[in-house]
Protein backbone atom coordinates (compact mmCIF):
# COMPACT_ATOMS: atom_id res chain seq x y z
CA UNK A 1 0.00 0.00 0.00
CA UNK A 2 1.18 3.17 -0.90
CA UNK A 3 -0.12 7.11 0.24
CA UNK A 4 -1.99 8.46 -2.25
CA UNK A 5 0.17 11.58 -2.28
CA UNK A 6 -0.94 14.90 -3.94
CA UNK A 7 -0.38 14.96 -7.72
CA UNK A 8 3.38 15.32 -8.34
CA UNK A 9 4.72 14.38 -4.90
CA UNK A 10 6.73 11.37 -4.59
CA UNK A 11 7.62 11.43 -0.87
CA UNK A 12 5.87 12.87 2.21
CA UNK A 13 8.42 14.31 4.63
CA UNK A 14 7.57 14.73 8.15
CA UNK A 15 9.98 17.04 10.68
CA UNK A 16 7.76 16.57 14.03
CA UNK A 17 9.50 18.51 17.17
CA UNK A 18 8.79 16.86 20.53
CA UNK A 19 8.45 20.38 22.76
CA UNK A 20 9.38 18.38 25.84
CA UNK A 21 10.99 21.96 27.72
CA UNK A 22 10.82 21.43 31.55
CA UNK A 23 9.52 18.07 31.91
CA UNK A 24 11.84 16.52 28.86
CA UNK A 25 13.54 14.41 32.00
CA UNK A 26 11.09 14.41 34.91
CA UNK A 27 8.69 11.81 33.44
CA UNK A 28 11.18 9.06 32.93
CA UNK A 29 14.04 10.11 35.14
CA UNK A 30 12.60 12.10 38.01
CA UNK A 31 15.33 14.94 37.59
CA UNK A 32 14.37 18.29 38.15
CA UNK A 33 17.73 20.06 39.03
CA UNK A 34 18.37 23.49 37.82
CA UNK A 35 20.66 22.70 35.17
CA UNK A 36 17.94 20.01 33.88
CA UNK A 37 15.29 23.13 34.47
CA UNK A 38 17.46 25.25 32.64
CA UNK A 39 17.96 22.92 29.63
CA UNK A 40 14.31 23.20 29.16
CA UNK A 41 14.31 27.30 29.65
CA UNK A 42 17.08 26.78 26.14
CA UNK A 43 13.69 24.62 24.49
CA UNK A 44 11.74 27.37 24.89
CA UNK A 45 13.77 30.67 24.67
CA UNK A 46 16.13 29.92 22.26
CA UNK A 47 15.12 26.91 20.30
CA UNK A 48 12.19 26.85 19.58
CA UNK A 49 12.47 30.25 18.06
CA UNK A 50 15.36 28.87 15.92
CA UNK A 51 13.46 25.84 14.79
CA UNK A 52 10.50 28.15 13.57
CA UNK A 53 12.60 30.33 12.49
CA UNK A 54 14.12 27.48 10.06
CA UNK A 55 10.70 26.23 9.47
CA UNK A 56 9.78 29.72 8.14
CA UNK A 57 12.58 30.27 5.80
CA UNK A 58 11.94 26.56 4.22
CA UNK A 59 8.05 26.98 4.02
CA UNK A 60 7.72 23.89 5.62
CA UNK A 61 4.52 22.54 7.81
CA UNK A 62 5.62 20.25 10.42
CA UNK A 63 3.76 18.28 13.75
CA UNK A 64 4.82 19.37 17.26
CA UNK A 65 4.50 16.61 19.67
CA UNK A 66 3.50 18.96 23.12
CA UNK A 67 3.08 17.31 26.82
CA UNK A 68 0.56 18.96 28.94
CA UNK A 69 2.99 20.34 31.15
CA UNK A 70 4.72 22.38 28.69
CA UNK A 71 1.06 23.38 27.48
CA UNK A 72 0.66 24.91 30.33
CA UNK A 73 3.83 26.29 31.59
CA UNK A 74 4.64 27.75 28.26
CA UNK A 75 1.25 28.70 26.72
CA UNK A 76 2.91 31.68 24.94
CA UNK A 77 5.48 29.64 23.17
CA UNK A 78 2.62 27.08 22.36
CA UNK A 79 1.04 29.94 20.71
CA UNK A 80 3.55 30.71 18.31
CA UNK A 81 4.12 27.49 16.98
CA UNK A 82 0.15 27.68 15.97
CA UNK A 83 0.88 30.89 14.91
CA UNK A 84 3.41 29.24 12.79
CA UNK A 85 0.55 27.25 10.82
CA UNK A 86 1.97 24.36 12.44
CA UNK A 87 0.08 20.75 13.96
CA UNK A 88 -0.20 20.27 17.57
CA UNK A 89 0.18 16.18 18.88
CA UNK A 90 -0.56 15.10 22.59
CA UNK A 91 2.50 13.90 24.13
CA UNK A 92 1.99 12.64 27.90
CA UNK A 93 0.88 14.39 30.52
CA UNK A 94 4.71 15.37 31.95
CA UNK A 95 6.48 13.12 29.79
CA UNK A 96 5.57 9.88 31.70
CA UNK A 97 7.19 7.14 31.29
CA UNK A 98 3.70 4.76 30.05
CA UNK A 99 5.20 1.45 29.99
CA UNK A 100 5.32 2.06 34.34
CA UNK A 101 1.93 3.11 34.76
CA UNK A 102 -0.68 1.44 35.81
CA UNK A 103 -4.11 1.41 32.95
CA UNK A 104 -5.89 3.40 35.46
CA UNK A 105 -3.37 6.14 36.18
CA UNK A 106 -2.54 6.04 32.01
CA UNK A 107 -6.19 7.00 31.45
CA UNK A 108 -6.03 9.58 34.00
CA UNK A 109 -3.33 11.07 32.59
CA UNK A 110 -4.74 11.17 29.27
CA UNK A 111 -7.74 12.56 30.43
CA UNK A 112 -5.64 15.68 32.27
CA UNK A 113 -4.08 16.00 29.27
CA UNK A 114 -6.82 16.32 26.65
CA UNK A 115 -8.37 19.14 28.92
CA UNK A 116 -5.35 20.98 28.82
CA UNK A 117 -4.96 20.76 24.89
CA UNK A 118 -8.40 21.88 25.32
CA UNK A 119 -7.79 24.70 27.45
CA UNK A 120 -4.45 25.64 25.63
CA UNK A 121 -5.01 24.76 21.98
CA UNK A 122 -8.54 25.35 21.53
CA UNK A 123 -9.38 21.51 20.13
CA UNK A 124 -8.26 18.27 20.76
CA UNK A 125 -5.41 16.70 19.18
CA UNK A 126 -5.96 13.67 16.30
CA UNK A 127 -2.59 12.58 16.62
CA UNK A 128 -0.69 10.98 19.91
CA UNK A 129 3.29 10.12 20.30
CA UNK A 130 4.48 8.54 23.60
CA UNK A 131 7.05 10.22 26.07
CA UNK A 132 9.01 6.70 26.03
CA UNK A 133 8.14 5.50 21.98
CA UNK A 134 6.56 2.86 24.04
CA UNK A 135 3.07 1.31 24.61
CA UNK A 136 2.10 -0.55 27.67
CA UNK A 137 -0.48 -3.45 27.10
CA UNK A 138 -3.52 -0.87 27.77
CA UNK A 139 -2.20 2.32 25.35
CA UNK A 140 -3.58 1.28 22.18
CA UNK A 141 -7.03 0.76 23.38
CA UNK A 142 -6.81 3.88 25.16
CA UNK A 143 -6.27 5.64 22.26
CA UNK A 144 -8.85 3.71 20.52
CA UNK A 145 -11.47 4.77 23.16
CA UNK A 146 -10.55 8.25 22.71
CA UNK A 147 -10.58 8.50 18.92
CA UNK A 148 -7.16 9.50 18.21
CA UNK A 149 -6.65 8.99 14.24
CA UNK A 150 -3.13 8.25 14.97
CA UNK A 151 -0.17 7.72 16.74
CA UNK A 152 3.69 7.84 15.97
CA UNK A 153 5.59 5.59 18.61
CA UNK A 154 5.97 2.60 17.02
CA UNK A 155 8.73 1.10 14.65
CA UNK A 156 7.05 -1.73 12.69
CA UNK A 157 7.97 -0.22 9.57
CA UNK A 158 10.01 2.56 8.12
CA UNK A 159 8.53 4.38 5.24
CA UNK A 160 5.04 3.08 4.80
CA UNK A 161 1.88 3.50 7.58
CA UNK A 162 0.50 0.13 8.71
CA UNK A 163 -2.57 -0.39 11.59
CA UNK A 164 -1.30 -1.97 14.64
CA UNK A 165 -2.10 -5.08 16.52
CA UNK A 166 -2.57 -6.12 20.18
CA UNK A 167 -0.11 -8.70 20.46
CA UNK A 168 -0.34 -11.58 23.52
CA UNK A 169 3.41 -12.83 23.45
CA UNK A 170 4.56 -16.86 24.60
CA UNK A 171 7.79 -18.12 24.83
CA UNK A 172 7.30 -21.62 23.98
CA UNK A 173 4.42 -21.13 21.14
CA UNK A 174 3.18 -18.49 18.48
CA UNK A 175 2.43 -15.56 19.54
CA UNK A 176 -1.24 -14.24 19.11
CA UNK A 177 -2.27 -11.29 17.30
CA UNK A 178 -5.72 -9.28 17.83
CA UNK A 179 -7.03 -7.29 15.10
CA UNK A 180 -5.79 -4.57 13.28
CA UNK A 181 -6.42 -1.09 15.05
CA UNK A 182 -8.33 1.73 13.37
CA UNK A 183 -5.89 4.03 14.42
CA UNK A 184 -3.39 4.44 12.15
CA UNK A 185 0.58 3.87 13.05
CA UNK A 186 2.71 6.72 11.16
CA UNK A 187 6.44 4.95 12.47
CA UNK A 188 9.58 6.40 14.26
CA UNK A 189 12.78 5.20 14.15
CA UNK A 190 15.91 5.81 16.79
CA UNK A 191 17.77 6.19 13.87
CA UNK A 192 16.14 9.11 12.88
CA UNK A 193 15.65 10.86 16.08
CA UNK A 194 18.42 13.93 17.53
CA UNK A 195 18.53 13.29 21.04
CA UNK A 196 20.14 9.70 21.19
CA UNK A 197 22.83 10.75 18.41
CA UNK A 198 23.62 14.05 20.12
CA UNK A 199 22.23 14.79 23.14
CA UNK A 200 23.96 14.62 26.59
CA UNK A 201 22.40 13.26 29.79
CA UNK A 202 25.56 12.40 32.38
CA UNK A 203 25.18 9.42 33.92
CA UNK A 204 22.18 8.19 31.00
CA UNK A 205 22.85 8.79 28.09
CA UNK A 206 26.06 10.04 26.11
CA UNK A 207 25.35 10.41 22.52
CA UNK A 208 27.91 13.48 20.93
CA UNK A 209 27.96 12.41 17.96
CA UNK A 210 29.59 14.21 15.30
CA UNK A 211 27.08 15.94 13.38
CA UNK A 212 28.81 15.00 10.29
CA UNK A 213 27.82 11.09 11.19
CA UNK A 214 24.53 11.72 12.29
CA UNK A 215 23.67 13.57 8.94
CA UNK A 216 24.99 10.83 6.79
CA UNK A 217 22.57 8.73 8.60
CA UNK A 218 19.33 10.75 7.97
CA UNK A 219 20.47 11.75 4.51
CA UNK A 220 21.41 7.71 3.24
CA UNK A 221 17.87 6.94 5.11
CA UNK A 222 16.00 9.42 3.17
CA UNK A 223 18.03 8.38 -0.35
CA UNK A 224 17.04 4.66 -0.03
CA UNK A 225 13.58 6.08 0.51
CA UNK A 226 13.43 8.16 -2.35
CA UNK A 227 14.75 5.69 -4.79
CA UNK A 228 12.80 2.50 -3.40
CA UNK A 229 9.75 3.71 -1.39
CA UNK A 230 7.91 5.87 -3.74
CA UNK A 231 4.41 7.00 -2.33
CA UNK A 232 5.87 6.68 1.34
CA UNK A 233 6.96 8.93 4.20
CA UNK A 234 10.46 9.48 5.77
CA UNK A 235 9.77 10.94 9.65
CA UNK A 236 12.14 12.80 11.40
CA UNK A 237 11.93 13.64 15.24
CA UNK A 238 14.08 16.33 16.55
CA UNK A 239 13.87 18.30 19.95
CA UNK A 240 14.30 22.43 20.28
CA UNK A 241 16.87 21.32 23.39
CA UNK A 242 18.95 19.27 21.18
CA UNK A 243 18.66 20.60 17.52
CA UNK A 244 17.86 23.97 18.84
CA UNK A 245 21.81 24.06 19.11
CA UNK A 246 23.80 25.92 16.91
CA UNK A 247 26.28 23.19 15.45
CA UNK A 248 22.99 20.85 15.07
CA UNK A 249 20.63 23.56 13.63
CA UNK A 250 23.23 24.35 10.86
CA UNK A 251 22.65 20.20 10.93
CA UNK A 252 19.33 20.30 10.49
CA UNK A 253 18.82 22.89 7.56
CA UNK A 254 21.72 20.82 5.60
CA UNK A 255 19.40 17.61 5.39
CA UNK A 256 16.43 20.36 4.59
CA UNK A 257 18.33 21.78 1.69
CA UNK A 258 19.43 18.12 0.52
CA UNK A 259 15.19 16.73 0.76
CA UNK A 260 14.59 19.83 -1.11
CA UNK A 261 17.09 19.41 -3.57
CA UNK A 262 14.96 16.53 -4.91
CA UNK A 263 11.71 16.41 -6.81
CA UNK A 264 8.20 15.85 -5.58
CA UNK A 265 9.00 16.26 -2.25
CA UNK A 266 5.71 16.97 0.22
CA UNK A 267 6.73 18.67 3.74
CA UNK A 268 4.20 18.08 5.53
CA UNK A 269 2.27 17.27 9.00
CA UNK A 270 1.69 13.76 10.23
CA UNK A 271 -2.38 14.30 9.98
CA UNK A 272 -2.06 15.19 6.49
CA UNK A 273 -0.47 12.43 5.95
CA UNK A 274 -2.72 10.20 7.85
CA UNK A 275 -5.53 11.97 5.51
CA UNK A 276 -3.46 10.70 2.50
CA UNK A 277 -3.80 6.70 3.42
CA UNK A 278 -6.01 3.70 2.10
CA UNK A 279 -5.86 0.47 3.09
């Protein structure tokens, strides 16, 4: 199956920016010292501005993955990315790790933060990513229940959107599959994601790459895509903490220009794209 992509477009391109700001590592780490704090004043102050900024200059419409509590906390910066024509995802409540939660305290959480896109946005969002990329055994019904059209957390394929499946999983027989979901999966990939390439956590996570490696990656990834998944999408996540940075913003508009370079390219947002698929 392949989008059915407006006339002359080959490839859908999605840049999607997950605004974590404050709560980027409370959710999943519990760390809320200043110099995390003030990693997530740099999100909003500094690059989140740049990544518009970018976004601007290239014409480009992209989805912005936003947890509640930056919703809330930042409701001005919030406002400029709609400003910005851009989408607006749900993304946790605080960034919450999922896969720990129990299903009650998942669907309370969702619940808090669908009032707050409410509240903040103006409308409920149609698309969800989670904090971790991860589901627990509960999320996808969740979603279901709460008629999301999408979500972009899982990795079961690379260029093309499938429909996930509840999976019960045995160690010494098949596995068992339910049926396929109506929500739509629009996939991720580590691979093509800023923070574990060049991002900085002490103690978690060292990535610091070179840029130069990291952009070889996304550019080979969108090549073979180009060449040998016409009428797909290539998805890029990137984070205003991370490629908000000068050395990875420079980064960032060099795989732009090289996308561009190419005809029937579609920038676009990840509920356009969801708009775009058959099965």
């Amino acid at each position: 199956m392949t989008l059915r992509l407006p006339e002359g477009k080959r490839l859908a391109v999605n840049i999607g920016v997950d605004f974590d700001a404050q709560c980027a590592f409370n959710g999943v780490m519990g760390t809320l010292s200043p110099s995390i704090l003030s990693r997530g004043d740099f999100d909003v102050e500094v690059g989140t501005p740049r990544l518009l900024a970018l976004f601007a200059k290239y014409d480009i419409n992209t989805t912005w993955c936003v947890p509640g509590h930056t919703l809330v906390t930042f409701p001005d910066a919030v406002r400029r990315v709609l400003d910005g024509g851009h989408e607006i995802a749900a993304h946790g409540a605080y960034h919450e790790a999922v896969t720990g939660l129990s299903e009650a305290e998942e669907r309370r959480l969702m619940d808090l933060q669908l009032t707050q896109h409410d509240k903040i946005v103006g409308r409920r969002p149609r698309g969800y990513r989670s904090p971790s990329w991860d589901f627990s055994q509960a999320t996808l019904g969740i979603l279901e229940e709460y008629g999301f059209d999408w979500d972009s957390s899982l990795m079961g394929n690379d260029f093309f959107p499938y429909r996930p499946r509840p999976v019960v999983t045995h160690r010494e027989r098949a596995n068992e599959f339910g049926p396929p979901s109506r929500v739509l999966e629009l996939p991720v990939s580590w691979f093509m994601d800023d923070f574990p390439a060049i991002d900085h956590v002490p103690g978690a996570l060292q990535g610091l790459m070179s840029t130069d490696g990291v952009f070889a990656r996304w550019r080979d990834t969108f090549d073979y895509a180009y060449a040998n998944a016409p009428g797909g999408m290539v998805t890029l996540t990137v984070h205003g903490l991370v490629s908000g940075r000068a050395h990875a913003i420079m980064m960032l508009e060099r795989f732009i220009r090289h996308v561009a370079e190419h005809d029937g390219i579609w920038f676009t947002g990840l509920s356009d794209i969801h708009d775009r698929w058959r099965d």
